[in-house]
Protein backbone atom coordinates (compact mmCIF):
# COMPACT_ATOMS: atom_id res chain seq x y z
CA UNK A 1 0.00 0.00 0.00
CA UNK A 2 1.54 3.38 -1.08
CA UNK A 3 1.82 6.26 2.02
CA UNK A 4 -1.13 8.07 0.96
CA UNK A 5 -3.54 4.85 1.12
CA UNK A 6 -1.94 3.89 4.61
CA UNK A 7 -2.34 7.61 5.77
CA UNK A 8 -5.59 8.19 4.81
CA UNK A 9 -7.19 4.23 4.11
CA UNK A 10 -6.73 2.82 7.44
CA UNK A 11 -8.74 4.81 9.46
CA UNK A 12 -12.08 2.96 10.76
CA UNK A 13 -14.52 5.03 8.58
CA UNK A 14 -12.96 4.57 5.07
CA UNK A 15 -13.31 0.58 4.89
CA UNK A 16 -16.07 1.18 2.66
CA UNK A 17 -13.82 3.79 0.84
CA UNK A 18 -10.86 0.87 0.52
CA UNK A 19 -13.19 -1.57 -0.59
CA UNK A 20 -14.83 0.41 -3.33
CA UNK A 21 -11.06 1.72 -4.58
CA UNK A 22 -9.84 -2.77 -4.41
CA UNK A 23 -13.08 -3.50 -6.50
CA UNK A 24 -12.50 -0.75 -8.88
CA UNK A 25 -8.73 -1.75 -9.04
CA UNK A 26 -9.42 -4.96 -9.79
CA UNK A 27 -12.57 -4.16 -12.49
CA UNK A 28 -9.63 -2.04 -14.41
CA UNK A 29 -7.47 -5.17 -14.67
CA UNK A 30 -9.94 -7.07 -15.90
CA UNK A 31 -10.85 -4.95 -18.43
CA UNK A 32 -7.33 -4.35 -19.77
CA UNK A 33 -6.94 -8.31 -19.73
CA UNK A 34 -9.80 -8.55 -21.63
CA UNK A 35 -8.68 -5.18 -23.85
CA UNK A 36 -5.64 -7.12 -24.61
CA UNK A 37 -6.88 -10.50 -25.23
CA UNK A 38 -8.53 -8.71 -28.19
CA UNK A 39 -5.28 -6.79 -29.51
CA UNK A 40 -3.83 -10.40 -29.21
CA UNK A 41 -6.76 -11.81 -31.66
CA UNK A 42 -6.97 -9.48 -33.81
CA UNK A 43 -2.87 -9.05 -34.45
CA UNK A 44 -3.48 -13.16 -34.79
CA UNK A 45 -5.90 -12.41 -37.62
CA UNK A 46 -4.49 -10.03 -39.48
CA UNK A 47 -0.71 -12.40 -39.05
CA UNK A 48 -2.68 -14.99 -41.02
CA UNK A 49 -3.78 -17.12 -38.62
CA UNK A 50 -7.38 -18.76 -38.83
CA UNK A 51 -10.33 -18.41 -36.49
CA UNK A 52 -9.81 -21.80 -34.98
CA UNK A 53 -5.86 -21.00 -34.04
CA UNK A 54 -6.97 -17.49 -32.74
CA UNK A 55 -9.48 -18.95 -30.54
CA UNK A 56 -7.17 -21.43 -29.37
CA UNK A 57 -4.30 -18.95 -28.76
CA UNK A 58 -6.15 -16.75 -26.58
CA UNK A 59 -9.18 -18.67 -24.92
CA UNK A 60 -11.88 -16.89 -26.84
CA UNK A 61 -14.47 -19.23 -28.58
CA UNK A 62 -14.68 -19.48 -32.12
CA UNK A 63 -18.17 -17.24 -32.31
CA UNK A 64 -16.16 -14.15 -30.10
CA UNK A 65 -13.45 -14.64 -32.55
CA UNK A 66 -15.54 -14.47 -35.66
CA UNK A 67 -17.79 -11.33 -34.12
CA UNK A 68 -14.43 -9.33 -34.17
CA UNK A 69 -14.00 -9.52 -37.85
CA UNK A 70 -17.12 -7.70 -38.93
């Protein structure tokens, strides 16, 4: 935890404030994973690869790959 968090975070009446900044920390990370992921599928598709390797290569399924192409 950086020294404003443990300055300001740890006091009794900002749990709620802690918890809402940790969700929203961790709702950002997911969405860059799943921003990526798609960088990673489409830079697959336009390498040459087919739907079926792209899918494979980054978990998506076959449909999620295919919706990205139109």
């Amino acid at each position: 935890m950086n020294e404003f968090a443990e300055k300001y975070i740890n006091l009794p009446m900002d749990i709620d404030m802690k918890n809402s900044l940790d969700t929203a920390r961790d709702e950002g990370k997911a969405e860059g994973i799943e921003e990526g992921i798609k960088r990673v599928a489409l830079n697959a598709l336009n390498m040459g690869k087919t739907v079926q390797e792209t899918a494979e290569l980054t978990g998506l399924t076959v449909a999620e790959v295919e919706g990205m192409m139109q």
